[in-house]
Protein backbone atom coordinates (compact mmCIF):
# COMPACT_ATOMS: atom_id res chain seq x y z
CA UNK A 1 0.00 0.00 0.00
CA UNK A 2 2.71 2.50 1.20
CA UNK A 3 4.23 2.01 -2.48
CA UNK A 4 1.02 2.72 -4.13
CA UNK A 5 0.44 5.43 -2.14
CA UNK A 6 3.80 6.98 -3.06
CA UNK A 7 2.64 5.91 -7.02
CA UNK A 8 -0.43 7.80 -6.21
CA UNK A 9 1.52 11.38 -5.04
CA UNK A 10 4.25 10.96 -7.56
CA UNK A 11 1.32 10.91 -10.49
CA UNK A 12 -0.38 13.98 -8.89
CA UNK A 13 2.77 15.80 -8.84
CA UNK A 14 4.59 14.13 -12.09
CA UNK A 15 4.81 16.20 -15.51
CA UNK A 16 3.28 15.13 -18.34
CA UNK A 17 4.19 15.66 -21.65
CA UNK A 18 2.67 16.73 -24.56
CA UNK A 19 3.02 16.36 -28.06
CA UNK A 20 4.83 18.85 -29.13
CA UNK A 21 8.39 18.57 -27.67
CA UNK A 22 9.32 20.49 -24.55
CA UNK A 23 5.91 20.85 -23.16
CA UNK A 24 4.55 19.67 -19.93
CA UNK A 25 1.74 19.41 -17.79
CA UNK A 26 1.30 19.22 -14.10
CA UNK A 27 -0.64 19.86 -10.96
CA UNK A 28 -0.27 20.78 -7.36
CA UNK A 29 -2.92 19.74 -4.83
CA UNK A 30 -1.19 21.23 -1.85
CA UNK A 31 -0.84 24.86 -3.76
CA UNK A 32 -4.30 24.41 -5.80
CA UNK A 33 -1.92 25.03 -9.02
CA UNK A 34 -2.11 23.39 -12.55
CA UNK A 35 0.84 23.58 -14.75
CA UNK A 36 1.81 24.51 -18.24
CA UNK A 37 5.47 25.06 -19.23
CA UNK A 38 8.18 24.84 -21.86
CA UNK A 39 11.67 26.24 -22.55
CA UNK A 40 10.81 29.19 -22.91
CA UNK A 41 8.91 29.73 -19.55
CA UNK A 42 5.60 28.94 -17.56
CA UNK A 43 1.93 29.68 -16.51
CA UNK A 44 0.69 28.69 -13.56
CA UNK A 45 -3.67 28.99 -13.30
CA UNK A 46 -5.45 28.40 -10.57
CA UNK A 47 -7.50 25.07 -9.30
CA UNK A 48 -11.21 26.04 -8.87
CA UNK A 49 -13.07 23.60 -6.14
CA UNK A 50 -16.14 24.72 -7.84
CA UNK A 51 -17.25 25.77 -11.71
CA UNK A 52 -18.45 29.07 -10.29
CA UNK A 53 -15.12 30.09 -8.69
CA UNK A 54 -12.89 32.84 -10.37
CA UNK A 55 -10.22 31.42 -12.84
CA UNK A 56 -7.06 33.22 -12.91
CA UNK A 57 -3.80 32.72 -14.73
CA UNK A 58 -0.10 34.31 -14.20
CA UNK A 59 2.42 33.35 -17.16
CA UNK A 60 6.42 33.70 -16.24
CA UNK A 61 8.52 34.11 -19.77
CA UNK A 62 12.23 34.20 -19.69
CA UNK A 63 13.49 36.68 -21.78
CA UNK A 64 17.22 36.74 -21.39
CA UNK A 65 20.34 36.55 -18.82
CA UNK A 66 23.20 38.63 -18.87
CA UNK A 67 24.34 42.15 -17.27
CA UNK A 68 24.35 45.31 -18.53
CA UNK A 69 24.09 43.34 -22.25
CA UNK A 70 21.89 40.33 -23.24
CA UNK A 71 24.07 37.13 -22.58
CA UNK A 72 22.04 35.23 -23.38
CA UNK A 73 18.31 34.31 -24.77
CA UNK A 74 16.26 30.93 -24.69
CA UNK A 75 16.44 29.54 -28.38
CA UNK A 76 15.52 26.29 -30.38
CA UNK A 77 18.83 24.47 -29.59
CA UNK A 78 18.43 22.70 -25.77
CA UNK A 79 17.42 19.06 -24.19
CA UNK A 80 14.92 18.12 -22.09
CA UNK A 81 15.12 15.80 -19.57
CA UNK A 82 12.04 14.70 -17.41
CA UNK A 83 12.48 13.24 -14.14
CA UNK A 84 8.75 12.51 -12.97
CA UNK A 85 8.13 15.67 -10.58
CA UNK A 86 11.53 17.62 -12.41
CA UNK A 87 11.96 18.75 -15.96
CA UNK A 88 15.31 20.29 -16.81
CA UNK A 89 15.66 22.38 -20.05
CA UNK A 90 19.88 21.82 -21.14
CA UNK A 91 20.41 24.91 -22.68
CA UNK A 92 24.42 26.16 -23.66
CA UNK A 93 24.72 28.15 -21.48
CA UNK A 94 22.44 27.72 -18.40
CA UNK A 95 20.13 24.58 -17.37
CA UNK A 96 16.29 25.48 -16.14
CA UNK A 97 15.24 23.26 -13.67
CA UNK A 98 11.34 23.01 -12.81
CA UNK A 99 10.66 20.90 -9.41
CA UNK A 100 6.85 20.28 -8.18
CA UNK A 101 6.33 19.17 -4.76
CA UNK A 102 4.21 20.05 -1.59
CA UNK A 103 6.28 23.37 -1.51
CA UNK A 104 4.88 24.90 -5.16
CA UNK A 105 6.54 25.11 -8.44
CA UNK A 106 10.57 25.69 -7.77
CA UNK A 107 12.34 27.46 -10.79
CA UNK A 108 15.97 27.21 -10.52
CA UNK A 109 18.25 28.43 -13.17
CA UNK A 110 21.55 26.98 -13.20
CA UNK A 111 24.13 29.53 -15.23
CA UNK A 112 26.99 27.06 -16.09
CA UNK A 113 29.99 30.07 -16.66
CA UNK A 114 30.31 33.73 -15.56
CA UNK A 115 28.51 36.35 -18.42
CA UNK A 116 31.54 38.75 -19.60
CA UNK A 117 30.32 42.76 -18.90
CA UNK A 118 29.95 45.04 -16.25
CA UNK A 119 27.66 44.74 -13.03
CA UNK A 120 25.36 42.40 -11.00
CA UNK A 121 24.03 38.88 -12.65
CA UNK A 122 20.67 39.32 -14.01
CA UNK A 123 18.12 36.78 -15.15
CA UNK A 124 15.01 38.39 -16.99
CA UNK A 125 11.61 37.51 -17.18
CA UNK A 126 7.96 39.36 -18.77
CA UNK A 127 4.92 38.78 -16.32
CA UNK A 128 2.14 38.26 -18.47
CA UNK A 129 -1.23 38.00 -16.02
CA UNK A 130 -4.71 39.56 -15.04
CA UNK A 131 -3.71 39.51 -11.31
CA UNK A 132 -2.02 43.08 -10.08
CA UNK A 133 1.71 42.34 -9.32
CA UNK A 134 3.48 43.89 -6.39
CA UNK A 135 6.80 43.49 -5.30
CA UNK A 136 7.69 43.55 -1.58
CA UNK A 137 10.69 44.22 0.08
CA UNK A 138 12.38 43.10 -3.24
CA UNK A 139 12.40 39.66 -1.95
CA UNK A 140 8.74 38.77 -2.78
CA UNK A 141 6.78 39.55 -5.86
CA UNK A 142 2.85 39.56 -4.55
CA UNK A 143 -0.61 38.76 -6.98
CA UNK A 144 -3.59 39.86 -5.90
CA UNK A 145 -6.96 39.68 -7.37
CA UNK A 146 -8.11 42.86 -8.58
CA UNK A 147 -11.38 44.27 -7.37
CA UNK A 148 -13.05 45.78 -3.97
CA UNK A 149 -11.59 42.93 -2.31
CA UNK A 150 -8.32 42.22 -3.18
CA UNK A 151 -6.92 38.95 -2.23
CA UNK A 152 -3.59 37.45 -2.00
CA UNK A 153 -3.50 34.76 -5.45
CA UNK A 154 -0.16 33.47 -5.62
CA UNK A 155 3.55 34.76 -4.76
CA UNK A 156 6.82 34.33 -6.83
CA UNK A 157 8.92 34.18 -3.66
CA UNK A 158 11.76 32.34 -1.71
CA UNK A 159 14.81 33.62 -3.51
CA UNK A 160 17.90 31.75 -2.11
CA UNK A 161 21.17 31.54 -4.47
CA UNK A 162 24.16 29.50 -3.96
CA UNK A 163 27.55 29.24 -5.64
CA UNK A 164 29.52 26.30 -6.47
CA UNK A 165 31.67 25.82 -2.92
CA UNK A 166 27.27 26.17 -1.54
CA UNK A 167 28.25 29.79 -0.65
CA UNK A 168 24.79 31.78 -0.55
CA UNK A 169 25.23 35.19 -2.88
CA UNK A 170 22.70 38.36 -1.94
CA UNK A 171 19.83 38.50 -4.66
CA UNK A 172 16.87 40.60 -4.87
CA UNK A 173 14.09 41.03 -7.47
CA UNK A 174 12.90 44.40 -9.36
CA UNK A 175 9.95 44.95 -10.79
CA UNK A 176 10.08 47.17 -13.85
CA UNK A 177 7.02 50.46 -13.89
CA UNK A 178 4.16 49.02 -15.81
CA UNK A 179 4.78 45.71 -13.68
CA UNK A 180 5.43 43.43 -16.81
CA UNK A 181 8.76 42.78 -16.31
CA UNK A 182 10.43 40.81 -13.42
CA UNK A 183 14.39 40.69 -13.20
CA UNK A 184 16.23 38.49 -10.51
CA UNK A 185 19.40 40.34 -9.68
CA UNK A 186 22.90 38.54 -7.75
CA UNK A 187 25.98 39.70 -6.54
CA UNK A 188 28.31 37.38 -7.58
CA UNK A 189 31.75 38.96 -7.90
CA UNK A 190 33.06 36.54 -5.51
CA UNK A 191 31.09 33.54 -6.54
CA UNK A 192 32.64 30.35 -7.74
CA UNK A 193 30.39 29.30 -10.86
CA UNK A 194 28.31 27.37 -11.34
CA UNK A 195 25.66 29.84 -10.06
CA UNK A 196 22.03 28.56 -8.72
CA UNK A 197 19.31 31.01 -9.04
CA UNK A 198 16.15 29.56 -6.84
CA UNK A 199 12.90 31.03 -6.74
CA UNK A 200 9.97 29.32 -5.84
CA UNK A 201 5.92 29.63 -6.97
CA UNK A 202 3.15 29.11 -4.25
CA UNK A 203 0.06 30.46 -3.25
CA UNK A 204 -1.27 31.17 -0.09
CA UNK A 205 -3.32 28.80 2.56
CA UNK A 206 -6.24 27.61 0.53
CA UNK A 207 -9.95 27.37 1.42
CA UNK A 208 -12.59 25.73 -0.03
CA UNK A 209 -16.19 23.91 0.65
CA UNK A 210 -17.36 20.41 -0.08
CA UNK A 211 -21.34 22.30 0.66
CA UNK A 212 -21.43 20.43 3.33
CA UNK A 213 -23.34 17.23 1.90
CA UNK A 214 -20.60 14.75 2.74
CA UNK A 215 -19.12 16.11 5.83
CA UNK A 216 -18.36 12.31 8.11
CA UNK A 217 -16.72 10.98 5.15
CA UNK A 218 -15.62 13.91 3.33
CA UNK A 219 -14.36 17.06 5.49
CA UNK A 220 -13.02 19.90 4.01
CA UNK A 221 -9.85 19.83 5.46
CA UNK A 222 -9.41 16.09 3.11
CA UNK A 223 -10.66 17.92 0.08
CA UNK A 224 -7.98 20.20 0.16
CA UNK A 225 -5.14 18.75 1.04
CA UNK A 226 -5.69 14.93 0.02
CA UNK A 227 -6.73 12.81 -2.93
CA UNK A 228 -8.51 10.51 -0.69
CA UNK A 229 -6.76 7.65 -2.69
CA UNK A 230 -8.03 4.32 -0.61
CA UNK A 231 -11.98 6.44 0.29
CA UNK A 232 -13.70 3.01 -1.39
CA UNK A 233 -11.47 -0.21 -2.91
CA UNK A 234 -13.56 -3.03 -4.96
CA UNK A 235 -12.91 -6.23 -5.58
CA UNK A 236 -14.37 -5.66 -9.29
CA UNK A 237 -13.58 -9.47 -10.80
CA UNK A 238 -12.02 -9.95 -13.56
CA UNK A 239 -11.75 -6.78 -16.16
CA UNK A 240 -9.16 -7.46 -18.38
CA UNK A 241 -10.46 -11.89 -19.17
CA UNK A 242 -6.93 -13.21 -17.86
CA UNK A 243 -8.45 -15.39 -15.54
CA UNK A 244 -7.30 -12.83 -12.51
CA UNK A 245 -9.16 -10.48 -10.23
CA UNK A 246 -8.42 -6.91 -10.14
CA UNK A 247 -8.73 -4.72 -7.86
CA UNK A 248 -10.35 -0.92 -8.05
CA UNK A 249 -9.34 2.04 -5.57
CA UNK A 250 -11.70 5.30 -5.48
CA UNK A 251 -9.62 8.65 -5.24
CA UNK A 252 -12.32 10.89 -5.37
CA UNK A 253 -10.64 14.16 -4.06
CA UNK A 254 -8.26 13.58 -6.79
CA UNK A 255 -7.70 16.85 -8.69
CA UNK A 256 -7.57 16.41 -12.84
CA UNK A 257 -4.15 15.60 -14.01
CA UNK A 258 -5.39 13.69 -17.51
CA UNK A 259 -7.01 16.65 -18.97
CA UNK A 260 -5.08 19.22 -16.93
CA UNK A 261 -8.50 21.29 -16.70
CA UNK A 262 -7.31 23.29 -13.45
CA UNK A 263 -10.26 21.52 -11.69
CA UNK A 264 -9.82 20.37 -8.26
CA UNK A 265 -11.66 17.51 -6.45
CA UNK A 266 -12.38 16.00 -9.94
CA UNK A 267 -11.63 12.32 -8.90
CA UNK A 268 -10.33 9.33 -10.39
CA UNK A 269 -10.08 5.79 -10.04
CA UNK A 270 -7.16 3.44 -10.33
CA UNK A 271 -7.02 -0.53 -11.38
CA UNK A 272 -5.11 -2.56 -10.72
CA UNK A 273 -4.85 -6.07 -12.60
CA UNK A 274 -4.38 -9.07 -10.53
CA UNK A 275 -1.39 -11.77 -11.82
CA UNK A 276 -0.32 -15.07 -10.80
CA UNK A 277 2.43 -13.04 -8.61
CA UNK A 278 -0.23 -11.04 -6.79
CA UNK A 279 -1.07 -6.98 -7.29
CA UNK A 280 1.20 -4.13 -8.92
CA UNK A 281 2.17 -1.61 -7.03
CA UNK A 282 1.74 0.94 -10.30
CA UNK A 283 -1.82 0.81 -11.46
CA UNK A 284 -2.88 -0.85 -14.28
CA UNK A 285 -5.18 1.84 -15.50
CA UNK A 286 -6.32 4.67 -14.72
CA UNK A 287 -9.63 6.25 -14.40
CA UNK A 288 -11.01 9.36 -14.86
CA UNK A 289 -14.28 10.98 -15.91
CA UNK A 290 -15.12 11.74 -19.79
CA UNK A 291 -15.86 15.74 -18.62
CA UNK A 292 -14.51 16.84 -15.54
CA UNK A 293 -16.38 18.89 -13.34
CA UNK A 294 -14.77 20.28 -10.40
CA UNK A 295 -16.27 18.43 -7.30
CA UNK A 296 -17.34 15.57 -8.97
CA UNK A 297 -15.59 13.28 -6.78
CA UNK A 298 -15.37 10.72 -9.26
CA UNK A 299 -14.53 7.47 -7.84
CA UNK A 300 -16.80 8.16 -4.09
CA UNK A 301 -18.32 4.02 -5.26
CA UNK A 302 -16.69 1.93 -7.29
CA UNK A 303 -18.30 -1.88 -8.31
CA UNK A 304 -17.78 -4.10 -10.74
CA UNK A 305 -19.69 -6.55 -12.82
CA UNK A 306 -20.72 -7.88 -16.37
CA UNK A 307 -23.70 -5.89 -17.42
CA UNK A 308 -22.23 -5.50 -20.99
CA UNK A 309 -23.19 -10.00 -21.51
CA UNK A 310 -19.99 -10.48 -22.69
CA UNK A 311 -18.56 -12.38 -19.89
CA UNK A 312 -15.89 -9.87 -18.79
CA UNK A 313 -16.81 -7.83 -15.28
CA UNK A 314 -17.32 -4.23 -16.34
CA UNK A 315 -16.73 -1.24 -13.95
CA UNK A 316 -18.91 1.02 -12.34
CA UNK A 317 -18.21 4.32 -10.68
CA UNK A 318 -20.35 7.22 -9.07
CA UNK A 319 -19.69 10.57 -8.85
CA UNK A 320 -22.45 12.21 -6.59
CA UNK A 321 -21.84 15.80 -7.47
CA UNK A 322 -20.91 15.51 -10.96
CA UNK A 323 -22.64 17.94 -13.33
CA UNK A 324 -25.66 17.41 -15.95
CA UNK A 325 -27.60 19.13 -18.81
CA UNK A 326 -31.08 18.42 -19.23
CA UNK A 327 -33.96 20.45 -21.33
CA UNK A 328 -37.00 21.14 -19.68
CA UNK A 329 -38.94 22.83 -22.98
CA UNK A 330 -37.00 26.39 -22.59
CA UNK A 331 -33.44 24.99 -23.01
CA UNK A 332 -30.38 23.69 -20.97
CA UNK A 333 -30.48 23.29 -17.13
CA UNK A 334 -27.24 22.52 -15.45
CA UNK A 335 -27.24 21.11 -11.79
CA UNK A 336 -25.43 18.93 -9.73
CA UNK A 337 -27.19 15.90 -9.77
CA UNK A 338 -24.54 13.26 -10.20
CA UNK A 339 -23.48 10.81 -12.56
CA UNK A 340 -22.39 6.96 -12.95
CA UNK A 341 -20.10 5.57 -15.56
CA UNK A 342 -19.67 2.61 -17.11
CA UNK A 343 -15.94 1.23 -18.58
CA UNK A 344 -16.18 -1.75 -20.34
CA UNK A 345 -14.14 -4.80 -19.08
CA UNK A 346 -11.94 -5.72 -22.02
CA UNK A 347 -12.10 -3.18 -23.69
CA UNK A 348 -9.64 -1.05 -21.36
CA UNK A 349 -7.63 0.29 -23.75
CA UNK A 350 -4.50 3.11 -23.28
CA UNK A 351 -3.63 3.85 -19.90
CA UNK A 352 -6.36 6.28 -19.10
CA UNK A 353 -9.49 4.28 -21.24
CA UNK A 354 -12.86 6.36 -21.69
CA UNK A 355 -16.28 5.59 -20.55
CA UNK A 356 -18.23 3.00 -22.66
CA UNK A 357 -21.54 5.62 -21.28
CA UNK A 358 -22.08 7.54 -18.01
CA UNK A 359 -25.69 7.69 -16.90
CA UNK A 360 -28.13 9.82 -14.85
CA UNK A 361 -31.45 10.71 -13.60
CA UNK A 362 -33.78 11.84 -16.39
CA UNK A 363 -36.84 14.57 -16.72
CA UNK A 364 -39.03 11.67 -15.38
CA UNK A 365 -37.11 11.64 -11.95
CA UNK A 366 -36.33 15.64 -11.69
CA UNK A 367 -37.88 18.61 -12.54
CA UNK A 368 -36.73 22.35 -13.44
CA UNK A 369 -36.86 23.02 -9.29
CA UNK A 370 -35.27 19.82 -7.85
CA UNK A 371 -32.56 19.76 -10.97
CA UNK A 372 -30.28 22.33 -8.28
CA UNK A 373 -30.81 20.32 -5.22
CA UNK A 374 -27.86 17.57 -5.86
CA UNK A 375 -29.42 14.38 -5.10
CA UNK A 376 -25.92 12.37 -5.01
CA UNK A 377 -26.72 10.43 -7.59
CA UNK A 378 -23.86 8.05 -7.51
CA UNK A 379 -23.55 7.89 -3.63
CA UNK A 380 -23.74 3.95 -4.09
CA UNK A 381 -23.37 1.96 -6.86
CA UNK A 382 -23.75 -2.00 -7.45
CA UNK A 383 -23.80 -4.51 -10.40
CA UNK A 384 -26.72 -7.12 -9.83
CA UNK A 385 -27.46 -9.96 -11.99
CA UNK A 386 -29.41 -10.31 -14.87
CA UNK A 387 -33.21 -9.08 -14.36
CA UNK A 388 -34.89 -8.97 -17.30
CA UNK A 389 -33.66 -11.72 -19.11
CA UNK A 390 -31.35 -10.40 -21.55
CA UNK A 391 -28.19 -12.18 -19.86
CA UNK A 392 -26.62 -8.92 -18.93
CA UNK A 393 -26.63 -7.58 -15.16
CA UNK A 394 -28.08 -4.00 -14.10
CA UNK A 395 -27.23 -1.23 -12.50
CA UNK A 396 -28.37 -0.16 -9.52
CA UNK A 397 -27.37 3.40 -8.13
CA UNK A 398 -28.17 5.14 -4.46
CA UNK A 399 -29.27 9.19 -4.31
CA UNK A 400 -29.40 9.48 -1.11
CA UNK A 401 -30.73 13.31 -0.85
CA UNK A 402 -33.07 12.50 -3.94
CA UNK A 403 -36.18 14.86 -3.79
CA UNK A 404 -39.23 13.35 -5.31
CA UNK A 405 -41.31 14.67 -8.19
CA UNK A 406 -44.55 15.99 -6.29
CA UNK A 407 -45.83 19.13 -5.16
CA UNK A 408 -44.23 18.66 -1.63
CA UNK A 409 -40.79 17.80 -3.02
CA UNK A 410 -40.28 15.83 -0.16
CA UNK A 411 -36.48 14.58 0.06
CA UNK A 412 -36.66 11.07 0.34
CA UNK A 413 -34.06 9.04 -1.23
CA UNK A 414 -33.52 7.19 -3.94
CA UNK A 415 -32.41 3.72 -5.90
CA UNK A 416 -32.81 3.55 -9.08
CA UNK A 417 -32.16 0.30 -11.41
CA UNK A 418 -30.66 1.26 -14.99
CA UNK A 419 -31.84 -1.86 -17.08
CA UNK A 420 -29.46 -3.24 -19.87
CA UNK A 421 -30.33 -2.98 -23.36
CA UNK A 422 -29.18 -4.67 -26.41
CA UNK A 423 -26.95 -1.13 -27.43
CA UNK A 424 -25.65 -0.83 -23.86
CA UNK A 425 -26.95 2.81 -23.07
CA UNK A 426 -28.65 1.90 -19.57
CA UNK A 427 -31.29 4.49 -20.37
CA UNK A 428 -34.61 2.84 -18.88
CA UNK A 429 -35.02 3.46 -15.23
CA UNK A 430 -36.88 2.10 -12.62
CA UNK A 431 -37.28 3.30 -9.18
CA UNK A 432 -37.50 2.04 -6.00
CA UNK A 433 -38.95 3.78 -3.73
CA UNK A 434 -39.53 3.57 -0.04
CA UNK A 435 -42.29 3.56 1.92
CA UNK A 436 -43.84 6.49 3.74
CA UNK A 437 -40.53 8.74 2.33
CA UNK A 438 -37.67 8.46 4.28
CA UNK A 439 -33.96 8.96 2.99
CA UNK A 440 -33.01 5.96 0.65
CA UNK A 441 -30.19 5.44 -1.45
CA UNK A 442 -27.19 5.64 1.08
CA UNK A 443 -25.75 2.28 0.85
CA UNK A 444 -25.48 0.18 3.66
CA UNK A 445 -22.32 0.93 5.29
CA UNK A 446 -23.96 4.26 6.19
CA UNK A 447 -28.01 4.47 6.14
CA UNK A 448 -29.60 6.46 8.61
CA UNK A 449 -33.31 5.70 7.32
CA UNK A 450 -34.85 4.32 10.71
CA UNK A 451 -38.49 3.74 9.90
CA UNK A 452 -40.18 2.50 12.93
CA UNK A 453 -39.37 6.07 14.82
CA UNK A 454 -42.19 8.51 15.52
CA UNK A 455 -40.26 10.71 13.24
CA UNK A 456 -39.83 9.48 9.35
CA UNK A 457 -38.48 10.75 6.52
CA UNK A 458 -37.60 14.23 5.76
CA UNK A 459 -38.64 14.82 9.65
CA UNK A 460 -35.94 12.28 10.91
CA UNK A 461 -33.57 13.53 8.46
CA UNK A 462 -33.29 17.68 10.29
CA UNK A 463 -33.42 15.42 13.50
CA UNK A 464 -30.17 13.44 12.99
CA UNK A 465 -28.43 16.57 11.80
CA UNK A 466 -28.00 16.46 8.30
CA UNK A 467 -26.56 14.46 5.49
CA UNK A 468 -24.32 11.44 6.92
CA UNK A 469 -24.32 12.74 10.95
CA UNK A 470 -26.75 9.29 12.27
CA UNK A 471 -24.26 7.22 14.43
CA UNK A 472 -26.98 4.45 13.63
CA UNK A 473 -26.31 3.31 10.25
CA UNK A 474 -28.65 1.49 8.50
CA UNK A 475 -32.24 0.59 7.33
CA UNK A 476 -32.30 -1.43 4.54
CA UNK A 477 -35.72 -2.79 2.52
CA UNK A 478 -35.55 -6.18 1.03
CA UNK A 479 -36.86 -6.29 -2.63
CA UNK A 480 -38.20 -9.50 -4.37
CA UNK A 481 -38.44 -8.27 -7.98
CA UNK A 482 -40.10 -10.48 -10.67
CA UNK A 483 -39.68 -10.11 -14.17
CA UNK A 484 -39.20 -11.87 -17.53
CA UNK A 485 -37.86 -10.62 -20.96
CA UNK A 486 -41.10 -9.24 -21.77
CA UNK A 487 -42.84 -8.27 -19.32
CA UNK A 488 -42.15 -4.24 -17.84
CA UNK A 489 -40.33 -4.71 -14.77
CA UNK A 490 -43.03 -3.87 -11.82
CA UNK A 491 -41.29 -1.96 -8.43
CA UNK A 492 -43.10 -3.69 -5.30
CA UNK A 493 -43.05 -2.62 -1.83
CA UNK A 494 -40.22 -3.54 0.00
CA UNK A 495 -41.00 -7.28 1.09
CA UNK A 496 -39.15 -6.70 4.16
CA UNK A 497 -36.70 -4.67 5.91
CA UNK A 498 -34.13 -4.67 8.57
CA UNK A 499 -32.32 -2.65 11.22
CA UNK A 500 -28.51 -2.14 11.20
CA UNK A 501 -26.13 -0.65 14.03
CA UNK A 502 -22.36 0.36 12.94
């Protein structure tokens, strides 16, 4: 596990490459940063817990290096060499080093021989952003939001330079008039070369909100700072038909390295493939939502089973607050409702494979006024066996804070079965539905529907506090479901039910 785990931090923090030759990608969770950079320089843009937050983006381009002439510029002719969480760019002349860890995003420029001319060492750089630069002290250059209420964005701070022998040199930073143009400056008359130039790119403590719907499993504190790799792991049978079970863990505070959206608490999930000599420690595959939405938490349930009917277990994974579209006769309606995907067991091709379909409630479970009211759709999710006759499973999926369609709008659960279809969509739904309301849909490690109390349903619900705050955890109803091929399949009453303590 501890190696997985260290698989796990390395990916969040490792630099992708891109197709054209030089570029990279990255995130930091701790600093709420996603990445973009080449030889020539970087942009840093901020993570956004939620779709509605402000986007921002600061770009650092290196112009030149020298002292009172241009030494030297970035051109075509260098060599890259990526070392997971480090890219260096081998120029002539000097070597740009780009680290990510917990700290931020460390720049260090490495000038290899002493520039000929007159006066102190300078590197140059433009500042290309919409945040308002100011430089403090000469040590620390400051971005802050514009606006009435101007907050603290990100700093470009940390300056520390070292000679060969690891003698520090004095360095400050000047900001030129129209604040476009950032120079690092170093006294190194006495230095022994080579020269390290280190400045480092963070931003300041970050806060955020999970609303408040998960907060027992799901604090705040975890959605900033952690992916929450290990929140759910499946046994999900075998996914890949080599006669091996594989194993699924849920990361759904992950924040979106695939795409590199700048999304935070996007999720994913990673699988890994069972062998005759037991588990990897590197994952197999890994998972990640077709969209990403930030907040999704993609990966919250994970199951797996064959509900494709080709004999290979297929995976299944909820995200409760992912985003959905859905026309109600006067266009679009986004809300939060949640979604469930589907990846196809052997079909998981490429290490990050798409979604064979995602799912969701429909304008015969939600309305125009419940569409906002994030059912978690996705809480709990579970492959059953075949039950209509086709020879492919279903799937069922928990909303826990599903609000019904009637005038009351009463919140009181849901499970809802997504029946399998020759063409795989999982579009028809049936409910089930609990009796006398009451909150269904949570799973069983953590119901809190207790029916025979004096208070039931949406009552019981402001009684125990909230969404997930019971200490008694379950309720479950018992369904016997009969169907054939042909027949519609007909929800019952629960047949039976019974009470659970954790």
């Amino acid at each position: 596990f501890d190696q997985a785990a260290v698989y796990v931090n390395n990916f969040e923090h490792t630099f992708h490459p891109e197709s054209t030759y030089g570029v990279f990608k990255t995130a930091n969770a701790e600093q709420q940063l996603s990445v973009e950079l080449n030889a020539h320089g970087y942009t840093i843009t901020n993570l956004r817990a939620s779709e509605k937050d402000q986007a921002w983006k600061s770009g650092f381009s290196i112009v030149s290096a020298g002292r009172d002439e241009i030494s030297w510029q970035p051109d075509a002719e260098f060599r890259v060499a990526n070392k997971i969480t480090t890219v260096i760019y081998e120029f002539a002349a000097i070597n740009i080093e780009y680290i990510n860890d917990k700290e931020g995003i460390r720049q260090n420029f490495i000038v290899k021989e002493k520039f000929a001319g007159q006066g102190d060492l300078r590197i140059s750089l433009n500042l290309e952003t919409e945040l308002e630069a100011r430089l403090i002290d000469g040590q620390k250059l400051a971005l802050y939001t514009r606006g009435n209420k101007s907050t603290l964005a990100s700093s470009y701070e940390d300056l520390k330079v070292w000679d060969a022998n690891h003698q520090p040199l004095a360095a400050h930073m000047e900001l030129n008039n129209n604040a476009t143009g950032l120079s690092l400056v170093v006294d190194d008359k006495n230095a022994v070369y080579p020269v390290t130039i280190d400045p480092l790119n963070r931003t300041p403590s970050w806060l955020t909100s999970s609303d408040d719907l998960i907060p027992t499993l799901l604090n705040n504190l975890a959605l900033q700072v952690n992916t929450l790799y290990g929140h759910v792991v499946a046994g999900v049978g075998d996914v890949n038909g080599d006669g091996f079970d594989d194993v699924a863990v849920g990361a759904p505070g992950m924040i979106d390295i695939v795409v590199a959206s700048g999304l935070a608490n996007v999720g994913a999930v990673f699988v890994y493939f069972g062998s005759s000599t037991g588990l990897p420690t590197v994952p197999s595959k890994v998972l990640v939502p077709t969209t990403p939405w930030a907040g999704a938490l993609f990966g919250y349930s994970v199951a797996g089973g064959d509900v494709t009917g080709d004999g290979i277990n297929d995976i299944i994974v909820g995200a409760p607050l992912d985003n959905i579209s859905l026309n109600f006769g006067a266009g679009g309606v986004d809300g939060q409702v949640g979604k469930v995907y589907v990846y196809e067991g052997g079909a998981l091709a490429g290490p990050n494979p798409g979604a064979l379909v995602s799912v969701s409630l429909n304008t015969s479970q939600i309305d125009v006024s419940t569409i906002a009211l994030k059912a978690l759709y996705g809480f709990s999710v579970s492959a059953v066996d075949d039950m209509n006759g086709d020879g492919k499973g279903e799937i069922i999926v928990g909303a826990p804070t599903y609000v019904e369609l009637s005038p009351a709008h009463i919140a009181t659960g849901g499970a809802f079965i997504h029946m399998s279809d020759p063409a795989n969509t999982f579009t028809t739904i049936r409910s089930l539905q609990p009796q006398n309301g009451g909150l269904l849909g949570i799973g069983t490690a953590v119901q809190t529907l207790i029916q025979d109390l004096p208070i039931v349903g949406p009552g019981l619900w402001l009684t125990l506090g909230g969404v997930l705050t019971a200490t008694m955890s379950a309720f479950s109803f018992i369904y016997d479901i009969l169907c054939s091929a042909t027949d519609p399949l007909e929800m019952p009453l629960p047949s039976r039910h019974g009470l659970q303590y954790r």
